[in-house]
ModelCIF file with pLDDT and N, C-alpha, C, O atoms, coordinates in Angstrom:
data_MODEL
#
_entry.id   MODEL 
#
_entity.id                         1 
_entity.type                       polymer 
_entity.pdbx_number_of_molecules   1 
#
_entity_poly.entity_id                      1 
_entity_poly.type                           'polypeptide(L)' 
_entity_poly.nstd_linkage                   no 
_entity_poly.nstd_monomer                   no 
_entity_poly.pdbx_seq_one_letter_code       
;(UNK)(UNK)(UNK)(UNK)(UNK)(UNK)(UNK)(UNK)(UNK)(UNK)(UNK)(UNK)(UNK)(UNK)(UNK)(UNK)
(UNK)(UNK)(UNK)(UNK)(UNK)(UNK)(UNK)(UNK)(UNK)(UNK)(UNK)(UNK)(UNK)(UNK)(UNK)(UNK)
(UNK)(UNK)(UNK)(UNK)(UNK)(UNK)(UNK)(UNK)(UNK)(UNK)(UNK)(UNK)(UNK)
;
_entity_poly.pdbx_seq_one_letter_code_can   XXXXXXXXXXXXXXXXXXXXXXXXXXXXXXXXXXXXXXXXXXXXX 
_entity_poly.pdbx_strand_id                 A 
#
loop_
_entity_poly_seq.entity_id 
_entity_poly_seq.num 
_entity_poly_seq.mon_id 
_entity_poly_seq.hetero 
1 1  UNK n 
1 2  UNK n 
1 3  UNK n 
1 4  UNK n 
1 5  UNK n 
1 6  UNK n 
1 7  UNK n 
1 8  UNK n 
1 9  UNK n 
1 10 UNK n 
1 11 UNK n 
1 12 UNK n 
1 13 UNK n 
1 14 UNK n 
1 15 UNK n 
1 16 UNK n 
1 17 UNK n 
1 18 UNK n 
1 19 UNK n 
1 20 UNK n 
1 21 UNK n 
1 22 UNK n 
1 23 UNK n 
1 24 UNK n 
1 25 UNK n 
1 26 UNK n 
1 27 UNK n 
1 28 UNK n 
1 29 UNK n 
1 30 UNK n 
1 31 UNK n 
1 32 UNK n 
1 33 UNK n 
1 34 UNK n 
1 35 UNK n 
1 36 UNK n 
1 37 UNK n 
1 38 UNK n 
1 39 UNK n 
1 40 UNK n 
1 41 UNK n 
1 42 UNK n 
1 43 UNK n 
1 44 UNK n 
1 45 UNK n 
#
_struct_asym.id          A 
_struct_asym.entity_id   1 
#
loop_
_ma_qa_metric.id 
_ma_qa_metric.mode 
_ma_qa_metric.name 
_ma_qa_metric.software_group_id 
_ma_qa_metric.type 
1 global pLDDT . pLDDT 
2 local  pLDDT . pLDDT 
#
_ma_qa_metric_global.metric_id      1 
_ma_qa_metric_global.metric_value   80.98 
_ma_qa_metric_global.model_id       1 
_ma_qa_metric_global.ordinal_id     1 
#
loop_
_ma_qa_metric_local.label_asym_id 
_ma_qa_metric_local.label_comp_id 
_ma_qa_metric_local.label_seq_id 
_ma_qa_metric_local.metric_id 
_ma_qa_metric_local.metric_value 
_ma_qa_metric_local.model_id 
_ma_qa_metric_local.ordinal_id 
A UNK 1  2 93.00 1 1  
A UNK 2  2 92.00 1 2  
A UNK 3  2 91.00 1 3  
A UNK 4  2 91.00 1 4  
A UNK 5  2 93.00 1 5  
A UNK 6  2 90.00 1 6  
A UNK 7  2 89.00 1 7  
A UNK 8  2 91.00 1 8  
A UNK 9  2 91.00 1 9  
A UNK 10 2 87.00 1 10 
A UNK 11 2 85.00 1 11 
A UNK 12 2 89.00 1 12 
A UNK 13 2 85.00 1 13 
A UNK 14 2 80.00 1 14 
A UNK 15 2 80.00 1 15 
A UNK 16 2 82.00 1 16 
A UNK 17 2 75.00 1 17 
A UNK 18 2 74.00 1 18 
A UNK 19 2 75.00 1 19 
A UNK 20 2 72.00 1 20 
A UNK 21 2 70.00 1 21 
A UNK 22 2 67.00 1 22 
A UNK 23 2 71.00 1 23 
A UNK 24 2 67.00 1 24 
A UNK 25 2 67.00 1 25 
A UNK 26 2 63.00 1 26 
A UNK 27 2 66.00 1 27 
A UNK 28 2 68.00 1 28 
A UNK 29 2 74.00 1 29 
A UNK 30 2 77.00 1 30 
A UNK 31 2 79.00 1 31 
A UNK 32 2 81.00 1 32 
A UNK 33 2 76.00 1 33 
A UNK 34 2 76.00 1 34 
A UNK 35 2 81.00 1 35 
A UNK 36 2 82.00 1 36 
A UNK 37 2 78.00 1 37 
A UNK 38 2 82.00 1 38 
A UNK 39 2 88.00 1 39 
A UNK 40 2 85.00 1 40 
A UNK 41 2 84.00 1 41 
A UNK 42 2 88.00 1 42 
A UNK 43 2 91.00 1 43 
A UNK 44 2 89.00 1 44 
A UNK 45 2 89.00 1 45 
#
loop_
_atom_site.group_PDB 
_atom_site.id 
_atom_site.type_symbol 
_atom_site.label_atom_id 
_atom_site.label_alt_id 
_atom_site.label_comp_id 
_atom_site.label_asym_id 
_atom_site.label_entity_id 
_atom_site.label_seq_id 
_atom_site.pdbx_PDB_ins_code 
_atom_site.Cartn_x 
_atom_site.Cartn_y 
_atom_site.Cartn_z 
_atom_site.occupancy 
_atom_site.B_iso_or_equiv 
_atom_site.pdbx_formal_charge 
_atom_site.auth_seq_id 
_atom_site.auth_comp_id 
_atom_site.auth_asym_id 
_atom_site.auth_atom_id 
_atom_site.pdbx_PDB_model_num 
ATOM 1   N N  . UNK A 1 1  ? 0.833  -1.203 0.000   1.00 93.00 ? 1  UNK A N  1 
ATOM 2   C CA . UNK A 1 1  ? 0.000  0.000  0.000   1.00 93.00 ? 1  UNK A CA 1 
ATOM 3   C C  . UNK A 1 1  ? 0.868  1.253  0.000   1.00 93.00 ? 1  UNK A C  1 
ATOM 4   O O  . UNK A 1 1  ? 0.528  2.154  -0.768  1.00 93.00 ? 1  UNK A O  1 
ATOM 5   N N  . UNK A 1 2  ? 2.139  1.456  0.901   1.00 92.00 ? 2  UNK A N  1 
ATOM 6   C CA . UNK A 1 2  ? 3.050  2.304  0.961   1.00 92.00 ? 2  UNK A CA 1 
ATOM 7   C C  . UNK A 1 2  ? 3.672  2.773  -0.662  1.00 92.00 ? 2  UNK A C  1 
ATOM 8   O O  . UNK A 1 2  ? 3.787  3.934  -1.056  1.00 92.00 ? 2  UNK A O  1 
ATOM 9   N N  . UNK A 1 3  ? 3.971  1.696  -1.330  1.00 91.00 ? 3  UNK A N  1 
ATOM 10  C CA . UNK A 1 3  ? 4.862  1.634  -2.417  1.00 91.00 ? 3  UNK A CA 1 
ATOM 11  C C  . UNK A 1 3  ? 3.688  2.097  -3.566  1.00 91.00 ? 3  UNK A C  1 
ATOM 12  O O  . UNK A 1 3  ? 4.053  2.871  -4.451  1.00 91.00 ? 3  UNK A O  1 
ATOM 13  N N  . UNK A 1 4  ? 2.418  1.668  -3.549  1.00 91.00 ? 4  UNK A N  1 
ATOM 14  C CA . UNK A 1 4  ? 1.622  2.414  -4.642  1.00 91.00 ? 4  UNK A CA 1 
ATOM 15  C C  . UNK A 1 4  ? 1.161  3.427  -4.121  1.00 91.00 ? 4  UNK A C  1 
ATOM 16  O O  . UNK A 1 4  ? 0.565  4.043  -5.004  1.00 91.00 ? 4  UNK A O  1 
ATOM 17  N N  . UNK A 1 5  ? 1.096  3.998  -3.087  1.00 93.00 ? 5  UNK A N  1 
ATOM 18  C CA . UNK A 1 5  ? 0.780  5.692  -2.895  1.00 93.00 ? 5  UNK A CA 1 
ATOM 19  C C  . UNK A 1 5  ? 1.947  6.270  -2.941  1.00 93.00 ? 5  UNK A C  1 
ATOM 20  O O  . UNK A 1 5  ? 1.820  7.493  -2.991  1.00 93.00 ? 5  UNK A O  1 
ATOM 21  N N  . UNK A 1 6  ? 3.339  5.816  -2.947  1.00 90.00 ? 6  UNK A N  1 
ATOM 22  C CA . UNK A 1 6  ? 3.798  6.546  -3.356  1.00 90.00 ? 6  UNK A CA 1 
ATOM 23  C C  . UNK A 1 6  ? 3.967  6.957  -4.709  1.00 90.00 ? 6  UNK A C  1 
ATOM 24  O O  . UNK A 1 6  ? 4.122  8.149  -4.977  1.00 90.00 ? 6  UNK A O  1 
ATOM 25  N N  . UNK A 1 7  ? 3.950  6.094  -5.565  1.00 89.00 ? 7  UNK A N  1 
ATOM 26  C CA . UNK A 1 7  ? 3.644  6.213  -7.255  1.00 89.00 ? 7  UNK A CA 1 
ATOM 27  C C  . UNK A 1 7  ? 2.705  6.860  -7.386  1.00 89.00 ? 7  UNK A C  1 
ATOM 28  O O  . UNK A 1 7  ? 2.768  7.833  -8.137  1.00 89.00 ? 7  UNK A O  1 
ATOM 29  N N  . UNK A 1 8  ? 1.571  6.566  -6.739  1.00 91.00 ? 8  UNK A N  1 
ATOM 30  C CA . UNK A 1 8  ? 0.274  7.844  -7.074  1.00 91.00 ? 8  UNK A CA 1 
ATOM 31  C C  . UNK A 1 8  ? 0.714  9.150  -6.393  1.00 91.00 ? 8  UNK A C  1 
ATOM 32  O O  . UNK A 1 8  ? -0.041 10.039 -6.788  1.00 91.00 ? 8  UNK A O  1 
ATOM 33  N N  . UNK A 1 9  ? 1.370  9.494  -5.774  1.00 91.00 ? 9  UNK A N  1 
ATOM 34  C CA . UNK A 1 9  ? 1.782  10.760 -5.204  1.00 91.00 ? 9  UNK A CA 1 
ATOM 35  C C  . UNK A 1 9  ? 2.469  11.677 -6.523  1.00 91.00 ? 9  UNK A C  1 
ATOM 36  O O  . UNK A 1 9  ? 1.977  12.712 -6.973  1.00 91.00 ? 9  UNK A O  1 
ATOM 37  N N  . UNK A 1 10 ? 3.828  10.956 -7.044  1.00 87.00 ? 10 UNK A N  1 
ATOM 38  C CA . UNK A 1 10 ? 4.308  11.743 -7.804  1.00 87.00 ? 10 UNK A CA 1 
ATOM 39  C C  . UNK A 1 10 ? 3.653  12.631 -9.261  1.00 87.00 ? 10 UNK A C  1 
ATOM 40  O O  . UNK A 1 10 ? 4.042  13.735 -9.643  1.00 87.00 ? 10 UNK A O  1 
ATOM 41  N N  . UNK A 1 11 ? 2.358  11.615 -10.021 1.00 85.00 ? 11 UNK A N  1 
ATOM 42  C CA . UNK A 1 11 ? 1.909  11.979 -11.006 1.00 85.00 ? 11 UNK A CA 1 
ATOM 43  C C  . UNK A 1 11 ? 0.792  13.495 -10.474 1.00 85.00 ? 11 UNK A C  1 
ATOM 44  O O  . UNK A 1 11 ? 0.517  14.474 -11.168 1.00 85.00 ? 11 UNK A O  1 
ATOM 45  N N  . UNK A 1 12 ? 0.357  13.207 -9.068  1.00 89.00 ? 12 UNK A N  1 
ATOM 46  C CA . UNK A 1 12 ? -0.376 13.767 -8.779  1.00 89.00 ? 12 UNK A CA 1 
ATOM 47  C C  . UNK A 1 12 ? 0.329  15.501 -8.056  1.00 89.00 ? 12 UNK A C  1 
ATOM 48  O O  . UNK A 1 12 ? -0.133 16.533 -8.544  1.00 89.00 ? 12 UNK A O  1 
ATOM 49  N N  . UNK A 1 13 ? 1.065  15.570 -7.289  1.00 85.00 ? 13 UNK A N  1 
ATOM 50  C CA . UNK A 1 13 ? 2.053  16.440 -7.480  1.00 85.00 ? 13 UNK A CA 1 
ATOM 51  C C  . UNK A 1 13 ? 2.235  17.216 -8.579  1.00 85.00 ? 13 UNK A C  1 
ATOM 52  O O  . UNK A 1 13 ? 1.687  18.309 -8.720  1.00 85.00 ? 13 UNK A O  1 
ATOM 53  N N  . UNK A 1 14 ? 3.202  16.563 -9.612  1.00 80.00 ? 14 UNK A N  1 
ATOM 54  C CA . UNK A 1 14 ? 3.092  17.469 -10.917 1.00 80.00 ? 14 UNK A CA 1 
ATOM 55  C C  . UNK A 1 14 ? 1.688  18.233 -11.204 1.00 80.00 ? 14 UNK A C  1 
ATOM 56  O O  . UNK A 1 14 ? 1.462  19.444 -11.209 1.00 80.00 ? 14 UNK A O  1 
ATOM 57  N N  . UNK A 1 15 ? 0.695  16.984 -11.475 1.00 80.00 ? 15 UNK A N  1 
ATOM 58  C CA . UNK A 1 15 ? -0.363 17.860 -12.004 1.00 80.00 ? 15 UNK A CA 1 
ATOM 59  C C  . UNK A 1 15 ? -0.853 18.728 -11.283 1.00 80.00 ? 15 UNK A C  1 
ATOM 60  O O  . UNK A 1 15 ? -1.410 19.736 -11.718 1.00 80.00 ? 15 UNK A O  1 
ATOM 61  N N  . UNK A 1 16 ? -0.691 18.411 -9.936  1.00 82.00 ? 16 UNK A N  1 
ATOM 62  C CA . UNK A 1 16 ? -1.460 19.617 -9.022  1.00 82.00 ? 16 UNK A CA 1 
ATOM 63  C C  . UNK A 1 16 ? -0.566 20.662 -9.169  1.00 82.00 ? 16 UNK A C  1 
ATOM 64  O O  . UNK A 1 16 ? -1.148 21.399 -8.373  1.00 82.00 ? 16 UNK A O  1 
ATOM 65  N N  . UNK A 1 17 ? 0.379  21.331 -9.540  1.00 75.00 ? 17 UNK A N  1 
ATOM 66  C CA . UNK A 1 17 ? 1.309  22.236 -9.959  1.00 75.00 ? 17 UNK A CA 1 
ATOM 67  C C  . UNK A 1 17 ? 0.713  22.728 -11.121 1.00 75.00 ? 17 UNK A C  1 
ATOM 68  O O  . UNK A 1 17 ? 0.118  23.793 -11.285 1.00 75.00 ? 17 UNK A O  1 
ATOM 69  N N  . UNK A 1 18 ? 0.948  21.807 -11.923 1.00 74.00 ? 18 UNK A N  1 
ATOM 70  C CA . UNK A 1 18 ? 0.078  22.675 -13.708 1.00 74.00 ? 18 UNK A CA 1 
ATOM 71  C C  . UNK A 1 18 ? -1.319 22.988 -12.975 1.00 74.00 ? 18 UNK A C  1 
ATOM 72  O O  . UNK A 1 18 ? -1.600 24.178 -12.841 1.00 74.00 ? 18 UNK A O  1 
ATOM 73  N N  . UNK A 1 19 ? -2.197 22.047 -12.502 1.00 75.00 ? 19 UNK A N  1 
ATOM 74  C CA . UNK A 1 19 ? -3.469 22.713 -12.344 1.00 75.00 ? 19 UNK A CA 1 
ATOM 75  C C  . UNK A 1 19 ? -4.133 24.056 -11.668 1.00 75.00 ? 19 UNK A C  1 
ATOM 76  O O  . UNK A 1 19 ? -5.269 24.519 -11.766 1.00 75.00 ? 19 UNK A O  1 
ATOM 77  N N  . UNK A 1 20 ? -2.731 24.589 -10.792 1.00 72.00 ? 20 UNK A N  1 
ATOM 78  C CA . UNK A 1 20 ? -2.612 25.954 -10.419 1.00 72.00 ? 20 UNK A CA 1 
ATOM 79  C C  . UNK A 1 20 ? -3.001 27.187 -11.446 1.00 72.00 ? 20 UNK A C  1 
ATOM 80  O O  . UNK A 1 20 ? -3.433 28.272 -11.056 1.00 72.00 ? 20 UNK A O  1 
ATOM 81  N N  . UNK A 1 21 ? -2.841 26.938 -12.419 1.00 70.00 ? 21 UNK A N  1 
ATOM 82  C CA . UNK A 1 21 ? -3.158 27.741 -13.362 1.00 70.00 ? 21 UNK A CA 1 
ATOM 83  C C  . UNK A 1 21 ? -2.033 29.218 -13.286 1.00 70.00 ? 21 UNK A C  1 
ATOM 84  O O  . UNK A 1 21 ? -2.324 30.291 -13.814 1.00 70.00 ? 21 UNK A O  1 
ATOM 85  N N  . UNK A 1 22 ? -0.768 28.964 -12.532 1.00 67.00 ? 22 UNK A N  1 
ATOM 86  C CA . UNK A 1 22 ? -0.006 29.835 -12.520 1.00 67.00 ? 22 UNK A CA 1 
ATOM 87  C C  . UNK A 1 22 ? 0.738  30.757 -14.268 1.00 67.00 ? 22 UNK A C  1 
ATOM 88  O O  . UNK A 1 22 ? 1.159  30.239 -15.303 1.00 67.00 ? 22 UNK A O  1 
ATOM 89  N N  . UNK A 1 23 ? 0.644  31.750 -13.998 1.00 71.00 ? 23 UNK A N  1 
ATOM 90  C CA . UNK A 1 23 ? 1.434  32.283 -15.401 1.00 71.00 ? 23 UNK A CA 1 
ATOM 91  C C  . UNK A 1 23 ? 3.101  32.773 -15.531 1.00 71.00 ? 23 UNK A C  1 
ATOM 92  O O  . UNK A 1 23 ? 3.551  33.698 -16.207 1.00 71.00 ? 23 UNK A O  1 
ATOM 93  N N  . UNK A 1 24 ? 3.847  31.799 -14.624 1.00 67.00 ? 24 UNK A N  1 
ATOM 94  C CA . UNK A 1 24 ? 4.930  31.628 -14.679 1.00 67.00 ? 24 UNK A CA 1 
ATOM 95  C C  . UNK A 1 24 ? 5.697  30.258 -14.745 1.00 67.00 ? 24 UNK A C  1 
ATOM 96  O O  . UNK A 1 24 ? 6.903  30.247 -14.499 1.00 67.00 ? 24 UNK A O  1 
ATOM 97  N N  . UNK A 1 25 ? 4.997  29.044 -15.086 1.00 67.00 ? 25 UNK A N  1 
ATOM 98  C CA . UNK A 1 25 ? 5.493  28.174 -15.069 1.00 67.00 ? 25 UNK A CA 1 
ATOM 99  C C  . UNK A 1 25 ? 6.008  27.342 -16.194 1.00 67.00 ? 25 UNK A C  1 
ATOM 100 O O  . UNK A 1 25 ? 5.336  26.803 -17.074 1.00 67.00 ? 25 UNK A O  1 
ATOM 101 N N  . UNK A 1 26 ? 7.550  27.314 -16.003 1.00 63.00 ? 26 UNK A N  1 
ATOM 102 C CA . UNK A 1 26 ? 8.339  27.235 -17.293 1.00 63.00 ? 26 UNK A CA 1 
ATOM 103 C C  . UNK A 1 26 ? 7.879  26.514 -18.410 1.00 63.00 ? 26 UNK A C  1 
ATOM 104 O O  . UNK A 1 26 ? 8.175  26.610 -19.601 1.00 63.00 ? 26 UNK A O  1 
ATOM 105 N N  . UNK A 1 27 ? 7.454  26.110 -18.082 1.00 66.00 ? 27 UNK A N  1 
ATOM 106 C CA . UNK A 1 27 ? 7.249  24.366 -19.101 1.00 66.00 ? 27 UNK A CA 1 
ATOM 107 C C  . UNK A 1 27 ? 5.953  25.162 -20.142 1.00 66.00 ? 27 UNK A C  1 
ATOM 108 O O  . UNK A 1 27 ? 6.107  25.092 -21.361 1.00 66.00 ? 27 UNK A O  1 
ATOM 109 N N  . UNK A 1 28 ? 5.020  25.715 -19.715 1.00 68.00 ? 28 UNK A N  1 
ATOM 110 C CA . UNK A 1 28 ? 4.327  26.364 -20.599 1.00 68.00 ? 28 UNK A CA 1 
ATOM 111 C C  . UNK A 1 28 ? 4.211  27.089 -21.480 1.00 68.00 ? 28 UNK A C  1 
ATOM 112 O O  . UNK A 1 28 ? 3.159  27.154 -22.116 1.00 68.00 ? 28 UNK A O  1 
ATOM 113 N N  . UNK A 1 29 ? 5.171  27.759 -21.723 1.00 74.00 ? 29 UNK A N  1 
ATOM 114 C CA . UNK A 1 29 ? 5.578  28.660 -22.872 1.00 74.00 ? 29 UNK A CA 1 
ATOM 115 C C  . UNK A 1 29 ? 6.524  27.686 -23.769 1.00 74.00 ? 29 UNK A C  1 
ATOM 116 O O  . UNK A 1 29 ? 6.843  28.116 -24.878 1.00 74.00 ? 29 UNK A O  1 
ATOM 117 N N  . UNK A 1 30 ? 6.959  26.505 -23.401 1.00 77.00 ? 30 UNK A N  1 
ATOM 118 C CA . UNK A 1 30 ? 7.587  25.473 -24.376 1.00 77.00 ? 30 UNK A CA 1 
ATOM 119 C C  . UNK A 1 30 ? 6.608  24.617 -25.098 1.00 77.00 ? 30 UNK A C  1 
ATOM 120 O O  . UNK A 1 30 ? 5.586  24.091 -24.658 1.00 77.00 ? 30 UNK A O  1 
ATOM 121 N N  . UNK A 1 31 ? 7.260  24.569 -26.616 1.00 79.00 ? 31 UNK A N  1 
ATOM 122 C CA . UNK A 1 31 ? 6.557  23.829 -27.422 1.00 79.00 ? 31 UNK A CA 1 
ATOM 123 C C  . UNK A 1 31 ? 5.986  22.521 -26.985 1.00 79.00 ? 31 UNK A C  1 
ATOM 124 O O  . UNK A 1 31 ? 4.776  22.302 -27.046 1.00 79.00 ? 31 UNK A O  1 
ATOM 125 N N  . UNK A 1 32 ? 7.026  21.475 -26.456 1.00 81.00 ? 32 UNK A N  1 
ATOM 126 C CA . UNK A 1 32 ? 7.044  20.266 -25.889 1.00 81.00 ? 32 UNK A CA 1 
ATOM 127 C C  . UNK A 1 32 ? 6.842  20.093 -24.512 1.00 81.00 ? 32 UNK A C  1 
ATOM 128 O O  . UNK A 1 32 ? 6.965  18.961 -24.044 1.00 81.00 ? 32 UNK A O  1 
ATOM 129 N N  . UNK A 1 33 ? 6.471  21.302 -23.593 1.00 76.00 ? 33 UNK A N  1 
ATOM 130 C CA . UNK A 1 33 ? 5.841  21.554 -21.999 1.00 76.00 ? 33 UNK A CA 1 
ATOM 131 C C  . UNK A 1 33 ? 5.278  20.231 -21.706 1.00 76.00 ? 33 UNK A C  1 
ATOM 132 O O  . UNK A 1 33 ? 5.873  19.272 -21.214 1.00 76.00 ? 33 UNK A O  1 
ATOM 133 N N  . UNK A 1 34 ? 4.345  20.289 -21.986 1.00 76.00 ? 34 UNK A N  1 
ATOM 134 C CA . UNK A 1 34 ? 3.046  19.478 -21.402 1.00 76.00 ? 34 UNK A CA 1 
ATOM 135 C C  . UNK A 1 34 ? 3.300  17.906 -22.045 1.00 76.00 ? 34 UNK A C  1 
ATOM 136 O O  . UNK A 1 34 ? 2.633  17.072 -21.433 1.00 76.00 ? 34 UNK A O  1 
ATOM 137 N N  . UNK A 1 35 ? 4.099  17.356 -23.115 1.00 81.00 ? 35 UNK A N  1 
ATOM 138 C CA . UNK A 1 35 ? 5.051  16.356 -23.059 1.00 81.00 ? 35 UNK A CA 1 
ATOM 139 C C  . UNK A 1 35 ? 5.799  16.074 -22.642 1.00 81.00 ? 35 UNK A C  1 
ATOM 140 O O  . UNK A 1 35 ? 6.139  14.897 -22.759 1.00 81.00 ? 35 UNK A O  1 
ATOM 141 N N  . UNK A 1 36 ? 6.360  16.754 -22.066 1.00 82.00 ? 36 UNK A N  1 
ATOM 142 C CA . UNK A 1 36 ? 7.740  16.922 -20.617 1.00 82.00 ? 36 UNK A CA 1 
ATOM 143 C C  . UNK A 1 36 ? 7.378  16.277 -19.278 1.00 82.00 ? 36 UNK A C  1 
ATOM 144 O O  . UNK A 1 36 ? 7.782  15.328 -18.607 1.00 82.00 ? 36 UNK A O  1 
ATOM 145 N N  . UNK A 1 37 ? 5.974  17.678 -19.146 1.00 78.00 ? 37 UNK A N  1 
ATOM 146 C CA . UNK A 1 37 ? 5.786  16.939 -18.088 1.00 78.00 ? 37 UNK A CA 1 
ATOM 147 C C  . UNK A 1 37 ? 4.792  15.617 -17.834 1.00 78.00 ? 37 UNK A C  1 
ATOM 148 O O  . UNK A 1 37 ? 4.662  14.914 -16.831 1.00 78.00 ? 37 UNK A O  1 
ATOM 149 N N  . UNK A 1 38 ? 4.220  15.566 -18.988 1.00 82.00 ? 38 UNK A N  1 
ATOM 150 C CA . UNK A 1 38 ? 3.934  13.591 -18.672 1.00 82.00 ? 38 UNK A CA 1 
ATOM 151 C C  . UNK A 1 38 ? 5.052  13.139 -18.919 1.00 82.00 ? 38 UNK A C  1 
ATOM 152 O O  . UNK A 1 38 ? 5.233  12.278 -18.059 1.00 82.00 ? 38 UNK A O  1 
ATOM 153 N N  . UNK A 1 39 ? 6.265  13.205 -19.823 1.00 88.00 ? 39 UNK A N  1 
ATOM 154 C CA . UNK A 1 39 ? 6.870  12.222 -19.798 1.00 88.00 ? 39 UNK A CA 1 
ATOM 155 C C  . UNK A 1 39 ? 7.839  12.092 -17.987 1.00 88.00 ? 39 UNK A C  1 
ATOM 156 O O  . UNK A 1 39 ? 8.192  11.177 -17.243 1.00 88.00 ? 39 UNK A O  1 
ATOM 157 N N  . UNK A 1 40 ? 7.893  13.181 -17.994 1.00 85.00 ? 40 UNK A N  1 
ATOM 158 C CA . UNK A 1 40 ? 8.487  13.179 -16.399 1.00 85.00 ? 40 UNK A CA 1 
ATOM 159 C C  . UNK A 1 40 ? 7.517  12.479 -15.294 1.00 85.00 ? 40 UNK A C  1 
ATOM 160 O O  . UNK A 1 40 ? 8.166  12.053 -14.339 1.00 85.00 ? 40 UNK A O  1 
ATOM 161 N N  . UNK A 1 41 ? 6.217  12.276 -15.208 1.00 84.00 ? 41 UNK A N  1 
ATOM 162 C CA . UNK A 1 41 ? 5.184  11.855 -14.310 1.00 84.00 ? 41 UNK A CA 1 
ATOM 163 C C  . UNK A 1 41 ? 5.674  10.390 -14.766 1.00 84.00 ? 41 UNK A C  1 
ATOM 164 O O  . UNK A 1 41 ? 6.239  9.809  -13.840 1.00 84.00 ? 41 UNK A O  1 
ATOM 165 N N  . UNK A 1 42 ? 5.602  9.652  -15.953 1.00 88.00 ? 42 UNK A N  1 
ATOM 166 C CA . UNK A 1 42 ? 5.559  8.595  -16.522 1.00 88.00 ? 42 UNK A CA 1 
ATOM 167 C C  . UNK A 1 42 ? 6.876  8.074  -15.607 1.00 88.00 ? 42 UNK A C  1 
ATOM 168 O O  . UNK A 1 42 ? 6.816  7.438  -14.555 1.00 88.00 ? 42 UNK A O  1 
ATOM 169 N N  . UNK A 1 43 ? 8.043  8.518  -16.295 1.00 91.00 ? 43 UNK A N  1 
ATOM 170 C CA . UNK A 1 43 ? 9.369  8.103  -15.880 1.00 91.00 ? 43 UNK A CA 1 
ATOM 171 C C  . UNK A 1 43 ? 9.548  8.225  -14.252 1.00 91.00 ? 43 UNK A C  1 
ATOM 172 O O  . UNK A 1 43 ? 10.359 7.446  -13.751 1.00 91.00 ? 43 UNK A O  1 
ATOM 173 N N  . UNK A 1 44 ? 8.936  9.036  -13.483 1.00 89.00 ? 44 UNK A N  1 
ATOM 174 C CA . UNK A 1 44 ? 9.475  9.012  -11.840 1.00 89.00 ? 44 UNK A CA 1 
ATOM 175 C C  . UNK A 1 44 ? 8.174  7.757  -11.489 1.00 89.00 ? 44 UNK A C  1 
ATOM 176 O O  . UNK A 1 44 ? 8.411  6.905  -10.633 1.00 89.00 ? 44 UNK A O  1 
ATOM 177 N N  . UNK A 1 45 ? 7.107  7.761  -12.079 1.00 89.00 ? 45 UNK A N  1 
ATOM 178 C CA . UNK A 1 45 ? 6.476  6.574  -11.518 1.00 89.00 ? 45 UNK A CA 1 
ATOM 179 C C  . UNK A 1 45 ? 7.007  5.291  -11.987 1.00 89.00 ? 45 UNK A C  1 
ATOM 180 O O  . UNK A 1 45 ? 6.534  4.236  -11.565 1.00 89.00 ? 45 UNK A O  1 
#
């Protein structure tokens, strides 16, 4: 139970960051942003 909340932690993290709706966050003004950061959610889980 420990070891899959932690995997669900990390994807959820990121997104709760993008879902801020902040207008400084790097990855958004990049072409490949929002492929980044799934591929980064993908790869740390």
């Amino acid at each position: 139970i420990s070891a899959w909340a932690a995997m669900i932690a990390v994807p959820t993290l990121v997104a709760g960051i993008y879902g801020m709706s902040l207008r400084h966050v790097p990855q958004l003004s990049w072409t490949f942003g929002y492929a980044l950061a799934l591929l980064l959610m993908a790869g740390a889980s």
